[in-house]
N, C-alpha and C. Protein backbone atom coordinates (compact mmCIF):
# COMPACT_ATOMS: atom_id res chain seq x y z
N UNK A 1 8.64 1.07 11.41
CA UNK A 1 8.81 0.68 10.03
C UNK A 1 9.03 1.90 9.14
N UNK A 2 8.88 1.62 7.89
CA UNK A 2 9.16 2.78 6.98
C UNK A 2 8.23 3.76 6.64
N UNK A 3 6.79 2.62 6.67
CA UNK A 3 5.75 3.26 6.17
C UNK A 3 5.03 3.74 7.91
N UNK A 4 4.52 4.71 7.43
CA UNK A 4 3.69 5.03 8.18
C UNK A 4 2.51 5.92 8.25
N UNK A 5 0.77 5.51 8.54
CA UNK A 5 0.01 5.58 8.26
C UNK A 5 -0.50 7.08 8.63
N UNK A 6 -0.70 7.78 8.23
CA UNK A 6 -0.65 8.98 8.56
C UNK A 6 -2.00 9.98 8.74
N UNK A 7 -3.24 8.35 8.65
CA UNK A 7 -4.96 8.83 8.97
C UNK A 7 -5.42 7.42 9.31
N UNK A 8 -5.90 7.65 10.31
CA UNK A 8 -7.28 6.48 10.08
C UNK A 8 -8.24 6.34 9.04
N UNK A 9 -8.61 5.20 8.80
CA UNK A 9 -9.25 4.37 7.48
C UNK A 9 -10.36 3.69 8.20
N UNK A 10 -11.53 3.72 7.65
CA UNK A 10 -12.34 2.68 7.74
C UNK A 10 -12.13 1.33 7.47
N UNK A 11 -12.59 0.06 7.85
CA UNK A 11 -12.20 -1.30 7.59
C UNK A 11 -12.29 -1.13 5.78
N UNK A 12 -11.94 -2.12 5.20
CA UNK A 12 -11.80 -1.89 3.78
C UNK A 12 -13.02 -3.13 3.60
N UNK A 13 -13.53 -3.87 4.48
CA UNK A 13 -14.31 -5.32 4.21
C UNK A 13 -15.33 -4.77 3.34
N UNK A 14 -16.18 -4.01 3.56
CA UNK A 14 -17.35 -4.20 2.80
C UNK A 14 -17.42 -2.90 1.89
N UNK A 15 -16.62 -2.51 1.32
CA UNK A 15 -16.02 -1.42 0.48
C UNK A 15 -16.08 -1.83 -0.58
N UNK A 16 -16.80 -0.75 -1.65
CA UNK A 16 -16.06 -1.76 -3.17
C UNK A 16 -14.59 -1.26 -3.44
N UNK A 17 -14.73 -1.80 -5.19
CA UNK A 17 -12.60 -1.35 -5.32
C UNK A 17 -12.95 -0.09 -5.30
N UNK A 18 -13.82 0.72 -5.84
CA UNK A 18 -13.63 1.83 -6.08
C UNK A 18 -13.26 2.96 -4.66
N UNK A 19 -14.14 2.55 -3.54
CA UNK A 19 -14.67 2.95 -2.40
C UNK A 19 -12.96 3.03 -1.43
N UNK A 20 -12.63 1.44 -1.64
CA UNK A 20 -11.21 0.76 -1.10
C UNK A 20 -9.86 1.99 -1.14
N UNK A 21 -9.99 2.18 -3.12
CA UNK A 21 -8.95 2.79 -3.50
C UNK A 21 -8.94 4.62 -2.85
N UNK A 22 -10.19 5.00 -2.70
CA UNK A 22 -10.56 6.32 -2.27
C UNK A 22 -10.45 6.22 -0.91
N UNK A 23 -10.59 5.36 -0.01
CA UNK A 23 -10.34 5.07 1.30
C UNK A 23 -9.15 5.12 1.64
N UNK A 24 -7.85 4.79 0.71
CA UNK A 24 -6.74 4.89 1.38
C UNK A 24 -5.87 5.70 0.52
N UNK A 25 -6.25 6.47 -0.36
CA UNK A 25 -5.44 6.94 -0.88
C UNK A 25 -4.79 8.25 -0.16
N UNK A 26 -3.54 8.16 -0.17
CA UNK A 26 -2.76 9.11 0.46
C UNK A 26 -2.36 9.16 2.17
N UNK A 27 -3.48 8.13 2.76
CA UNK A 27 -3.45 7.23 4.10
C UNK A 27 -1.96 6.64 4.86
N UNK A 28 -0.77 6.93 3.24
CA UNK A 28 0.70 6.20 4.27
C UNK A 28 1.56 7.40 3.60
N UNK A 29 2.82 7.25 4.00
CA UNK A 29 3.81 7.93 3.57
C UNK A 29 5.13 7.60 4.69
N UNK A 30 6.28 7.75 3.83
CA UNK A 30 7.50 7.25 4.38
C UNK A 30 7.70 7.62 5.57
N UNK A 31 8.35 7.12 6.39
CA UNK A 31 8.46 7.66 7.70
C UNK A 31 9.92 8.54 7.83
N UNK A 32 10.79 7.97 7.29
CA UNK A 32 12.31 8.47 7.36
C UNK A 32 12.33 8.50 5.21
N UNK A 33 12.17 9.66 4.56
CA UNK A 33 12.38 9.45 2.99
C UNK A 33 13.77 9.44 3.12
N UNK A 34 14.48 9.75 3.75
CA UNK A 34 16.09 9.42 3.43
C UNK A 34 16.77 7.54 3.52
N UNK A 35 15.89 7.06 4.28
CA UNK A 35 16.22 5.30 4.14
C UNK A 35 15.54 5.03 2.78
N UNK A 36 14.65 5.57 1.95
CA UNK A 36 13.89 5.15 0.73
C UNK A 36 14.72 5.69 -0.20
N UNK A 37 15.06 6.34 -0.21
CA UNK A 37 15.28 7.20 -1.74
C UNK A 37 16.89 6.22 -2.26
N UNK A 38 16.62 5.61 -3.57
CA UNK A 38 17.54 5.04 -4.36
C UNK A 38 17.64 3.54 -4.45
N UNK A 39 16.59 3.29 -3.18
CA UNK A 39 16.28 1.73 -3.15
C UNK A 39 15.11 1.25 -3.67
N UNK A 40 15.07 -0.38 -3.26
CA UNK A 40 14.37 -1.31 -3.87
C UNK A 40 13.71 -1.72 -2.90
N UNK A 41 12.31 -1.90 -2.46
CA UNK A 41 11.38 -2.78 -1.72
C UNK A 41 10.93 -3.35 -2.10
N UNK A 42 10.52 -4.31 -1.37
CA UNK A 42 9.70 -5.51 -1.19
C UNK A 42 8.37 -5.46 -0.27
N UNK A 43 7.30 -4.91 -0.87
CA UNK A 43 6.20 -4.82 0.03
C UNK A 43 5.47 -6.54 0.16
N UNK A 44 4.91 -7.24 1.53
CA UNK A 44 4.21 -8.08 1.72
C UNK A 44 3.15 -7.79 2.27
N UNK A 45 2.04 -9.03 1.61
CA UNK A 45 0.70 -8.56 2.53
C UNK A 45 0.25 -9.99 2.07
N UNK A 46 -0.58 -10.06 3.17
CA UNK A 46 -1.02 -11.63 3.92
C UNK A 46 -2.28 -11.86 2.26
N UNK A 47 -3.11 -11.21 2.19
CA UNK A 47 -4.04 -11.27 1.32
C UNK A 47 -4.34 -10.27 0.05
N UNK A 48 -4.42 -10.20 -1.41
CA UNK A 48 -4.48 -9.50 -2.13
C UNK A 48 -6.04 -9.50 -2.78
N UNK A 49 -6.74 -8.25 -2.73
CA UNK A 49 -8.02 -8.62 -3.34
C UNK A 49 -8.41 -7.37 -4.08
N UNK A 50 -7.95 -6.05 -3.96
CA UNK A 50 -7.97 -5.24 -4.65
C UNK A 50 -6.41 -4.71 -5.49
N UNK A 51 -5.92 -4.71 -4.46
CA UNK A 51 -4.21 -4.35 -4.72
C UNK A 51 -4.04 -2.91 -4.07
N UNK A 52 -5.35 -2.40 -3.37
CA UNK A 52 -5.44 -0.68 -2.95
C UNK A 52 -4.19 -0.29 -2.02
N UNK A 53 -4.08 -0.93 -0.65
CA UNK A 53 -3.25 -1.07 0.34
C UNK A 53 -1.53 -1.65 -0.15
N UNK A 54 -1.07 -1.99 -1.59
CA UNK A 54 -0.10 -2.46 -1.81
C UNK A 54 0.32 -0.85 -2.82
N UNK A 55 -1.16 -0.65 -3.68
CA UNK A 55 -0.59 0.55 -4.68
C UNK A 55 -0.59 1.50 -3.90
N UNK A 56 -1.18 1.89 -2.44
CA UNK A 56 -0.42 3.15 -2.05
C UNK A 56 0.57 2.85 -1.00
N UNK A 57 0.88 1.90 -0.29
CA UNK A 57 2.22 1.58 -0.24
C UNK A 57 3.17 1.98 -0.87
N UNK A 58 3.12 1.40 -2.26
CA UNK A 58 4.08 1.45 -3.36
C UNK A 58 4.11 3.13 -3.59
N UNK A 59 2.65 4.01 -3.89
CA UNK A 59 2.94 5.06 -4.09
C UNK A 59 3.65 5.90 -3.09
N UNK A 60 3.87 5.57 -1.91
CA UNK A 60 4.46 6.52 -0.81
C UNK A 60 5.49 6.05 -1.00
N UNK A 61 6.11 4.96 -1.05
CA UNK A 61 7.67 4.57 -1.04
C UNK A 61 8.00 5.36 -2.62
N UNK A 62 7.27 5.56 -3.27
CA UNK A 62 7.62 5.86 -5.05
C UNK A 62 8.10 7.71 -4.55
N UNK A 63 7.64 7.99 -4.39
CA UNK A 63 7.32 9.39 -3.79
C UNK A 63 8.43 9.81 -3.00
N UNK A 64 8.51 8.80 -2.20
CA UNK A 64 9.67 9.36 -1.19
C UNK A 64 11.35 8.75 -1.83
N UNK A 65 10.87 8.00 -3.12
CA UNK A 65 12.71 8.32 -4.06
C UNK A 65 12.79 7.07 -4.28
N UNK A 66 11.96 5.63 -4.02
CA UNK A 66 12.61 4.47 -4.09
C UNK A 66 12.55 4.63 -5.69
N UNK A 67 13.13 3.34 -5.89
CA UNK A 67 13.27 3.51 -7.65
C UNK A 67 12.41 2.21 -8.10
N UNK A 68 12.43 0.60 -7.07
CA UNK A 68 11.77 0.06 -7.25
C UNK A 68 11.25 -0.52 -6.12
N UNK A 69 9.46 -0.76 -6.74
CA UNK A 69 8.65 -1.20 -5.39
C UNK A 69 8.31 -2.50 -6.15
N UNK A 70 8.48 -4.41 -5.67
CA UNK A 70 7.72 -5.30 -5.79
C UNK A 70 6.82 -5.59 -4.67
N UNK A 71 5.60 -6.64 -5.26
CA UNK A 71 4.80 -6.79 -4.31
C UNK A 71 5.13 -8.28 -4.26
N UNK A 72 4.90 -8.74 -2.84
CA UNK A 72 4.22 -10.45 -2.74
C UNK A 72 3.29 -10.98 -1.51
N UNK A 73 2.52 -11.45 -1.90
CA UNK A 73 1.38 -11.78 -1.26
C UNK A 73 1.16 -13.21 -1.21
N UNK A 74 0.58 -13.66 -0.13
CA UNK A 74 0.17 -15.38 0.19
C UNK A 74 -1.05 -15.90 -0.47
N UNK A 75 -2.14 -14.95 -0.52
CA UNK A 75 -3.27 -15.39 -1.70
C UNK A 75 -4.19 -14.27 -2.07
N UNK A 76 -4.44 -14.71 -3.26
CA UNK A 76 -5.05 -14.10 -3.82
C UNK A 76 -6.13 -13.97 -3.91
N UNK A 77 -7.58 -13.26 -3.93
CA UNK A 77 -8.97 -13.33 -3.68
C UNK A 77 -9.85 -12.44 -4.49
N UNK A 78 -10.64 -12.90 -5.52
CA UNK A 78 -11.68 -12.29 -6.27
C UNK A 78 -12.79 -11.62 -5.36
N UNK A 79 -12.49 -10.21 -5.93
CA UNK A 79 -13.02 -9.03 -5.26
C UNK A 79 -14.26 -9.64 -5.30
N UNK A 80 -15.55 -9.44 -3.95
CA UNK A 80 -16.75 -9.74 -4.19
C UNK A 80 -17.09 -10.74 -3.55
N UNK A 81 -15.99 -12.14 -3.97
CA UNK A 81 -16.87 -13.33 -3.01
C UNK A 81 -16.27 -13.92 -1.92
């Protein structure tokens, strides 16, 4: 794929947001930045409950030149319960 994870992460389950967002930050980055740079993605993910794993997605594709990153996700889930 494009992205690719570039550390191991602890599970994100029992993490708060704060914990989540510090857990993966900087965790992906493009694999090939020459297929990114000038395009548009479409990131998916099965479940959304912080948004941590979509905003650094988005920040590694941002980084490596895309111009736009959307997200879409199947459901949505209040952090906590």
């Amino acid at each position: 794929g494009l992205l690719q994870k570039v550390r191991e992460t602890p599970p994100q389950a029992q993490l708060s947001g704060e914990e989540r967002r510090r857990n993966l930050k900087g965790a992906f980055r493009a694999h090939t930045p020459g297929a990114v740079r000038g395009r548009a993605f479409l990131l998916a993910d099965d479940v959304f409950t912080t948004g941590s794993t979509m905003e650094e997605c988005a920040r590694a594709l941002k980084k490596a030149g895309a111009v736009r990153v959307y997200a879409l996700t199947a459901a949505v889930t209040r952090f906590g319960t």
